[in-house]
Protein backbone atom coordinates (compact mmCIF):
# COMPACT_ATOMS: atom_id res chain seq x y z
CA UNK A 1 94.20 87.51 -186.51
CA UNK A 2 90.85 87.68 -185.00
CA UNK A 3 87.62 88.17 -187.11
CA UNK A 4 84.89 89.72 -186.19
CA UNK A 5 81.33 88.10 -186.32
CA UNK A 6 80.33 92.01 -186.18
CA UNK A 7 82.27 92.65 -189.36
CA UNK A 8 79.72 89.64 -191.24
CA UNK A 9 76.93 91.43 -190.05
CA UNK A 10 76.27 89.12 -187.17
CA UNK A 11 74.03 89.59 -184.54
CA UNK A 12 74.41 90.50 -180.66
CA UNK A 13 73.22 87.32 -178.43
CA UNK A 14 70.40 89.05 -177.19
CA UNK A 15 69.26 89.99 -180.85
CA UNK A 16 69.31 86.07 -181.60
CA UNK A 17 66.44 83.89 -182.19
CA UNK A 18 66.30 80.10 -182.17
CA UNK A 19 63.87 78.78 -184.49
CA UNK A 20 63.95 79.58 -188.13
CA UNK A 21 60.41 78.46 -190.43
CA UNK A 22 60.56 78.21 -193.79
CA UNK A 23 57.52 78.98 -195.37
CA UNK A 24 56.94 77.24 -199.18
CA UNK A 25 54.36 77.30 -201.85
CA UNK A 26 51.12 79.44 -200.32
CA UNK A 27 52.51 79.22 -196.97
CA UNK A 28 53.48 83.17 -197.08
CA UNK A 29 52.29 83.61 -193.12
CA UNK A 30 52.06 82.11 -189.91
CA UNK A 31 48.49 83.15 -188.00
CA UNK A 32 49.07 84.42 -184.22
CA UNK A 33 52.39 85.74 -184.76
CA UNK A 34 53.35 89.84 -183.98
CA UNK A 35 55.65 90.60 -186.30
CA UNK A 36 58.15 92.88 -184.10
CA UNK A 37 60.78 93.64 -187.44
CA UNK A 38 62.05 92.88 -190.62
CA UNK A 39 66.00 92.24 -191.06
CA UNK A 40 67.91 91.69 -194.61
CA UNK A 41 70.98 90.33 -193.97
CA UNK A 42 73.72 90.88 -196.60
CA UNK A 43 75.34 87.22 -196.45
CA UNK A 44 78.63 86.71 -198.61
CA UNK A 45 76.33 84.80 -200.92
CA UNK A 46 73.92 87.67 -200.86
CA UNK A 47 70.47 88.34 -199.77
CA UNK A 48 68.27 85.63 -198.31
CA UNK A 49 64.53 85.27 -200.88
CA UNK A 50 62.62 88.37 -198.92
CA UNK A 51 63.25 90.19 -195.67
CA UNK A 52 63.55 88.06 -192.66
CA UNK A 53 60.32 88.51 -189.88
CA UNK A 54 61.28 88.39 -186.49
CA UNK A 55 57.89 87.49 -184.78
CA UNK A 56 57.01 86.65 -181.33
CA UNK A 57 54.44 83.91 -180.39
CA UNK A 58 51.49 84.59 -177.84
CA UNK A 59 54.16 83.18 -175.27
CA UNK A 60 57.00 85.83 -176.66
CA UNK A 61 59.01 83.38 -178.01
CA UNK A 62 60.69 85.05 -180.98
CA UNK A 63 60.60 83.06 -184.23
CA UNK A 64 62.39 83.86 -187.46
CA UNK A 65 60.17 83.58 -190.67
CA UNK A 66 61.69 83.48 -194.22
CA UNK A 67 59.30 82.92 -197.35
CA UNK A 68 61.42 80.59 -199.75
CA UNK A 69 60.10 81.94 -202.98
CA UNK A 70 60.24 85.69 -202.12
CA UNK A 71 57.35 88.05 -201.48
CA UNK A 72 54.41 87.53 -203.71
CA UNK A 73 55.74 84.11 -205.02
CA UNK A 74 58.31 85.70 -207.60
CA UNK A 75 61.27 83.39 -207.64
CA UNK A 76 61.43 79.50 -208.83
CA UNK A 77 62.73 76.53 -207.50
CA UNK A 78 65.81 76.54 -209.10
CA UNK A 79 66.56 80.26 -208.62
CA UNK A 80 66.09 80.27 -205.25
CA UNK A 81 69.15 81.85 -203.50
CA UNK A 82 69.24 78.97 -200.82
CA UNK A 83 73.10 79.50 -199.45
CA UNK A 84 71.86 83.28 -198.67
CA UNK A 85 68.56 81.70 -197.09
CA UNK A 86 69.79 79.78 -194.85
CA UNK A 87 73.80 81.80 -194.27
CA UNK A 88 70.92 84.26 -192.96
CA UNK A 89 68.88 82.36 -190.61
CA UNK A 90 72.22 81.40 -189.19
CA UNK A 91 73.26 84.98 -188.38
CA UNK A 92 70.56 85.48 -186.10
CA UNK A 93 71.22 82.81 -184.31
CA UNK A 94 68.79 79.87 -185.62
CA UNK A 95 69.39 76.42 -184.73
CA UNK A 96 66.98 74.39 -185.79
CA UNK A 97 64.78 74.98 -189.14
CA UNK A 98 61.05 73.91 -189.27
CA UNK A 99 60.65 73.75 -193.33
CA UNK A 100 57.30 73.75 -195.44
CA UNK A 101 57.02 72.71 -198.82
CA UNK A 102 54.18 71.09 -201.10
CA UNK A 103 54.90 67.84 -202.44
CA UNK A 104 53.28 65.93 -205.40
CA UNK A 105 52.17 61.77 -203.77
CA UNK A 106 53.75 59.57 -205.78
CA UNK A 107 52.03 56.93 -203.70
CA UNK A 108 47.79 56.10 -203.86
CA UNK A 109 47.59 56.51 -200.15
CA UNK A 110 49.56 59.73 -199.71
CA UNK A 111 46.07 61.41 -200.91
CA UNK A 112 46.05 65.39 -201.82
CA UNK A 113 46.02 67.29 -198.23
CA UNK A 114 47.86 64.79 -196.55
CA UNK A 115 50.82 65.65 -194.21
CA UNK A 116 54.42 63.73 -195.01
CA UNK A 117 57.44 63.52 -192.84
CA UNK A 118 60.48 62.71 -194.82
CA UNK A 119 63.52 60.71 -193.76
CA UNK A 120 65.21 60.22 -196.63
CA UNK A 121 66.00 62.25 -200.36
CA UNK A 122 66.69 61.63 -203.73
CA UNK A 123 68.73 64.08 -205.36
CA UNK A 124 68.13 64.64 -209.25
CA UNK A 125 69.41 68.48 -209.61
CA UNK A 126 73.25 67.68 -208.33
CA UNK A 127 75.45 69.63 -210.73
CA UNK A 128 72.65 72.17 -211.41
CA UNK A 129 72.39 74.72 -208.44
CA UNK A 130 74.97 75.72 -205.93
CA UNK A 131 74.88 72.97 -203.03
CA UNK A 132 77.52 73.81 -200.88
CA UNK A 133 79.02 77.14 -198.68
CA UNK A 134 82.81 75.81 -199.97
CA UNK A 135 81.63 75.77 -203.45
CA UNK A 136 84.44 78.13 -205.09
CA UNK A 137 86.24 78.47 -202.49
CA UNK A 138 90.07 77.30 -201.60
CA UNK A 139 88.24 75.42 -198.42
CA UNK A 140 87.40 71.63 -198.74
CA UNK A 141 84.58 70.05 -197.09
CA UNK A 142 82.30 66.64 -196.93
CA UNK A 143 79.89 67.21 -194.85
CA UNK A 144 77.75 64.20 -193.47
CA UNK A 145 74.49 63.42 -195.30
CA UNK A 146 73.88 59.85 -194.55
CA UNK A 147 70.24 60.82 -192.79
CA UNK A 148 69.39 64.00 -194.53
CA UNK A 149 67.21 65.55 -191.97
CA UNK A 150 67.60 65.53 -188.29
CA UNK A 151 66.54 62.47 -187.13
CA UNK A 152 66.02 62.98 -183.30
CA UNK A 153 64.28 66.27 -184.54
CA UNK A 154 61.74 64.50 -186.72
CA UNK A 155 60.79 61.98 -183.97
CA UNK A 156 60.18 64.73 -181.99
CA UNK A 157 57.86 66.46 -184.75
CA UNK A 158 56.10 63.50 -185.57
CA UNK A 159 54.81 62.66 -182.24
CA UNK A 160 53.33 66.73 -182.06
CA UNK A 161 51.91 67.23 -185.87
CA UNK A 162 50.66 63.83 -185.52
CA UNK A 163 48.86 64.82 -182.44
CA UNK A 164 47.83 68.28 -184.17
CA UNK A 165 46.48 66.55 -187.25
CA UNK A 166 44.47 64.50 -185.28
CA UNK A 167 42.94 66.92 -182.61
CA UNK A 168 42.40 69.99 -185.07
CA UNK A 169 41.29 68.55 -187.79
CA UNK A 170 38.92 66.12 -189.46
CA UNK A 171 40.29 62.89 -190.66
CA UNK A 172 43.93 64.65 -192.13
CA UNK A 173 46.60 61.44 -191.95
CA UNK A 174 50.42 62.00 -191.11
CA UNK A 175 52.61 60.30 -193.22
CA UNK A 176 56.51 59.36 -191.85
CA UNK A 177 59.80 57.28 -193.06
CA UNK A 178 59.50 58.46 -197.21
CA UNK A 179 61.58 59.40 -199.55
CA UNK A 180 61.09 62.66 -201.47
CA UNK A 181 62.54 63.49 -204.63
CA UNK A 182 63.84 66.68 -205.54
CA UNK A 183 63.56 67.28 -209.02
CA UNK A 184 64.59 70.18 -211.14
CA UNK A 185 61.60 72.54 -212.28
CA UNK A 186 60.07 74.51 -213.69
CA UNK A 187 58.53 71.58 -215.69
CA UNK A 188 56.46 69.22 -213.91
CA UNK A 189 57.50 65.23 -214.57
CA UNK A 190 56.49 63.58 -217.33
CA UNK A 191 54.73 60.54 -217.12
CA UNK A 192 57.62 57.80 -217.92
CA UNK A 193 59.53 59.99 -214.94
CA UNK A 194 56.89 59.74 -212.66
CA UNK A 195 56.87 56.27 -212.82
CA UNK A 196 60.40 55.57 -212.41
CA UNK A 197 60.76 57.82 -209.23
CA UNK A 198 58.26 55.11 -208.07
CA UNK A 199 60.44 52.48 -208.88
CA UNK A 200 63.24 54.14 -207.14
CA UNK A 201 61.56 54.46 -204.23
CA UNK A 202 60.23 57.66 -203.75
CA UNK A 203 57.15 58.76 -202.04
CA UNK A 204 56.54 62.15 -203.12
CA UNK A 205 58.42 64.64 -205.00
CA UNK A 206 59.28 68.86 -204.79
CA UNK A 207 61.91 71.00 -205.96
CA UNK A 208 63.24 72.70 -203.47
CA UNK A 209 64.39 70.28 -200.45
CA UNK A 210 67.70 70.55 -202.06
CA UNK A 211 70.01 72.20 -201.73
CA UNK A 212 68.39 73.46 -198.83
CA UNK A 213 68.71 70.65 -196.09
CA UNK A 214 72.62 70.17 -198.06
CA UNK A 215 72.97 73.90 -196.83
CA UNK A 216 71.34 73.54 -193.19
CA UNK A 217 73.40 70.55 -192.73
CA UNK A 218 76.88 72.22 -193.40
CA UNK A 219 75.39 75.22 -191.01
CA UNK A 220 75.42 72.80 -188.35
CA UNK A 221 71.10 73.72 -188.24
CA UNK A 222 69.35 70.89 -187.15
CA UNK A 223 66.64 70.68 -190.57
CA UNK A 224 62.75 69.02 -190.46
CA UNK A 225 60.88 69.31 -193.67
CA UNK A 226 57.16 69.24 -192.92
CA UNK A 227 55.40 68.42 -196.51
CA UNK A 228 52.17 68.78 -197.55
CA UNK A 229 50.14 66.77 -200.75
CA UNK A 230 48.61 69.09 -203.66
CA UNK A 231 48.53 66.33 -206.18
CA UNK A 232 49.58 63.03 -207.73
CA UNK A 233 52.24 64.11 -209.94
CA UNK A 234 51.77 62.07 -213.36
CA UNK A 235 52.46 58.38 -212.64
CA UNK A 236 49.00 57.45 -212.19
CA UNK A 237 47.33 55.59 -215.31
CA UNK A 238 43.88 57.28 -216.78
CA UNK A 239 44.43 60.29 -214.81
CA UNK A 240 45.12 63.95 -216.04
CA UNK A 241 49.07 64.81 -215.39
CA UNK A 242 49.38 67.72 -212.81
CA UNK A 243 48.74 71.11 -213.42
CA UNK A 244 49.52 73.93 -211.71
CA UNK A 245 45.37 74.98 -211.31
CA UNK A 246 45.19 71.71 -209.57
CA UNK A 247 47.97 72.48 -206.97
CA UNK A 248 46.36 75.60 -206.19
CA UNK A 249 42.98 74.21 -205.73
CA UNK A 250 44.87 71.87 -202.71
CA UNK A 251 47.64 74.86 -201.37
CA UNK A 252 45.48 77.21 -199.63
CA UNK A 253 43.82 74.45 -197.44
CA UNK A 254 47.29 72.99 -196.66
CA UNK A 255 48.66 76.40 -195.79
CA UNK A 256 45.93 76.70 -193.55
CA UNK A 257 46.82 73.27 -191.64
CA UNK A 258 49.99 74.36 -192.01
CA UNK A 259 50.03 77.05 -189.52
CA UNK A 260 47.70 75.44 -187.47
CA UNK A 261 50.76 72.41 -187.11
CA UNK A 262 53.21 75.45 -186.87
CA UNK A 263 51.08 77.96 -183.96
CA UNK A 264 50.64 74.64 -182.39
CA UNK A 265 54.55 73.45 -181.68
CA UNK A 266 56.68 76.25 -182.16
CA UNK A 267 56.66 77.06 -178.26
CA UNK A 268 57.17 73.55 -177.41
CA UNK A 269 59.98 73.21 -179.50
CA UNK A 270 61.69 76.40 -178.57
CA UNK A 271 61.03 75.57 -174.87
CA UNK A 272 62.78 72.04 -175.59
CA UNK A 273 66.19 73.65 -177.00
CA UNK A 274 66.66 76.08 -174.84
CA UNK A 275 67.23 73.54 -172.61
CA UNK A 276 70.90 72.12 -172.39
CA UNK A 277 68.98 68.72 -172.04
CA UNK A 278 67.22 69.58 -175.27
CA UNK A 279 69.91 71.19 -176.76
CA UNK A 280 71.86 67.70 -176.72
CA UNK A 281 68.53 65.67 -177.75
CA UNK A 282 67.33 68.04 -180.52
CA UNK A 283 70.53 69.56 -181.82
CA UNK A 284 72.28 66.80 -183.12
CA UNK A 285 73.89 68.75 -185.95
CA UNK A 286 76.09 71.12 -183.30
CA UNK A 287 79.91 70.10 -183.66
CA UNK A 288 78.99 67.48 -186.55
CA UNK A 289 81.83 69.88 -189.31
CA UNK A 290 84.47 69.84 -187.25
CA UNK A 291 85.67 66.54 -188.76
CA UNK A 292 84.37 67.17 -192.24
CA UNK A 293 86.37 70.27 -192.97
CA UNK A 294 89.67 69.38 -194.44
CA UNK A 295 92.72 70.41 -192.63
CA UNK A 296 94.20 73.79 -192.87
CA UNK A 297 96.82 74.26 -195.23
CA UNK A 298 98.90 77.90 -196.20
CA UNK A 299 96.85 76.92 -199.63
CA UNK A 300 93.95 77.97 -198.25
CA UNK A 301 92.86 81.93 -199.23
CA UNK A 302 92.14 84.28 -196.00
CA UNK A 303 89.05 85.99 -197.88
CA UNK A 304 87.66 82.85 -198.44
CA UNK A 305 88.14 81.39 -194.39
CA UNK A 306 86.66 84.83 -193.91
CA UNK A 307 83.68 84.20 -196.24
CA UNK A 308 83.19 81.09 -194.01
CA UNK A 309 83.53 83.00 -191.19
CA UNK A 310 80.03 84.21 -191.44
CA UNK A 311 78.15 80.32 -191.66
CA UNK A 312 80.86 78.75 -189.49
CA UNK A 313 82.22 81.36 -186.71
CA UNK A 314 82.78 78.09 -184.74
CA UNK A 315 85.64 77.32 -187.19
CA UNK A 316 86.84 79.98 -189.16
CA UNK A 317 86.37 82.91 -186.41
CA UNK A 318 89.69 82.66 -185.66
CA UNK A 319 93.25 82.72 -187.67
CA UNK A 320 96.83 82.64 -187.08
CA UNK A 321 99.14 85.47 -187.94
């Protein structure tokens, strides 16, 4: 039996778009973009945080833009529907996923406007929110997560926001190789937290890297996170803890850098993997399931391969009678 991307929902080829941004905390719009439409997919998991843009760049390169915590900033961290998010940005085609978030520095020199580049994560809501597209489902998977984020893809971003930073603005620093923690929210840390994230390791710290890059990763989307300091969380000794007034002070600034970064590379990188030589440099995460999903067995539930169907079509497009 043959299934139907059309019956998911999926788009035509020439509908598709490559590049999928992510926009987080005050990052609600990229500057220089025509928005052309607005698409809602209807995923098995749902409906992605707001309606999807499809915009095109000066250039016309079409980019898809999805705002993380809904239209005016009405959904939280932890009820963010991320497995609709990015089941969505898959449909139409995306590949690779430039993410924004705000961070709090749990490091002195990771000061309040600075940019970070993570390469690693600490994961403190496991257990809490949905991580996985096989979650309930009678299909197994362990998907890769070793390196958490693309690696060739954030060499290839550091080397261009780095440049950015330091041609458009005055003095900004780029941070790369940390470790961000996700934490669960709403709550800031405490203090005694705080300090033991620092112990662990970690550089800085959000709430919404997870499950996101779990989800991008199992998608077979190639996943950058491009973070952005408000504030110093609560580690720091004689200092107030962080407040959300004090984030806001720092977002609006950041989101302004933030699409200058973003105006700035999103043709390059669009030029780079549309390229079959690109495609294999930048796309690392194409073909990387196809060892991780468990064997099938008559066990397995047709509605549920189906379900699949609509992340995966490489793999669960197709059944036997």
């Amino acid at each position: 039996m043959s299934i139907s991307l059309a019956a998911f929902g999926q788009k035509d080829q020439k509908d598709k778009v490559l590049i999928g941004v992510i926009g987080g905390s005050g990052l609600y719009h990229l500057n220089n973009l025509k928005e052309l439409k607005e698409v809602n997919p209807e995923t098995p998991w749902g409906r992605p945080s707001s309606p999807i843009k499809i915009c095109a760049l000066p250039s016309g390169t079409q980019i898809a833009f999805l705002t993380r915590h809904g239209q005016g900033h009405t959904i939280p961290p932890s009820s963010v529907p991320f497995r609709a998010n990015i089941a969505a940005l898959k449909s139409l085609g995306v590949k690779a996923i430039i993410a924004f978030s705000a961070v709090g520095s749990l490091r002195e020199e990771i000061a309040p406007g600075s940019f970070v580049l993570p390469n690693q994560i600490i994961d403190r809501t496991k257990g809490i929110r949905p991580s996985s597209f096989f979650e309930g489902t009678s299909v197994v998977a362990h998907a890769s997560f070793g390196d958490p984020f693309s690696n060739k893809l954030v060499k290839w971003l550091e080397e261009r926001v780095g440049k950015v930073l330091a041609e458009k603005t005055e003095g900004i620093q780029l941070f790369t190789e940390k470790c961000i923690l996700c934490m669960e929210g709403p709550q800031f840390s405490t203090r005694a937290e705080s300090l033991m994230y620092r112990q662990w390791g970690a550089d800085i710290i959000n709430m919404s890297v997870l499950p996101e890059a779990k989800l991008a990763r199992e998608a077979e989307i190639s996943y950058g996170l491009i973070c952005t300091s408000t504030d110093y969380d609560a580690w720091r000794p004689h200092s107030d803890t962080v407040t959300a007034a004090e984030v806001i002070k720092t977002l609006h600034g950041n989101a302004e850098t933030s699409r200058v970064v973003a105006a700035t590379i999103l043709d390059d990188l669009h030029a780079a993997i549309s390229t079959d030589a690109g495609k294999a440099l930048l796309l690392e995460e194409v073909g990387s399931m196809q060892y991780s999903i468990m064997p099938r067995s008559h066990k397995q539930k047709g509605e549920d391969r189906k379900k699949l169907g609509y992340v995966l079509p490489e793999y669960f497009t197709e059944e036997d009678e």
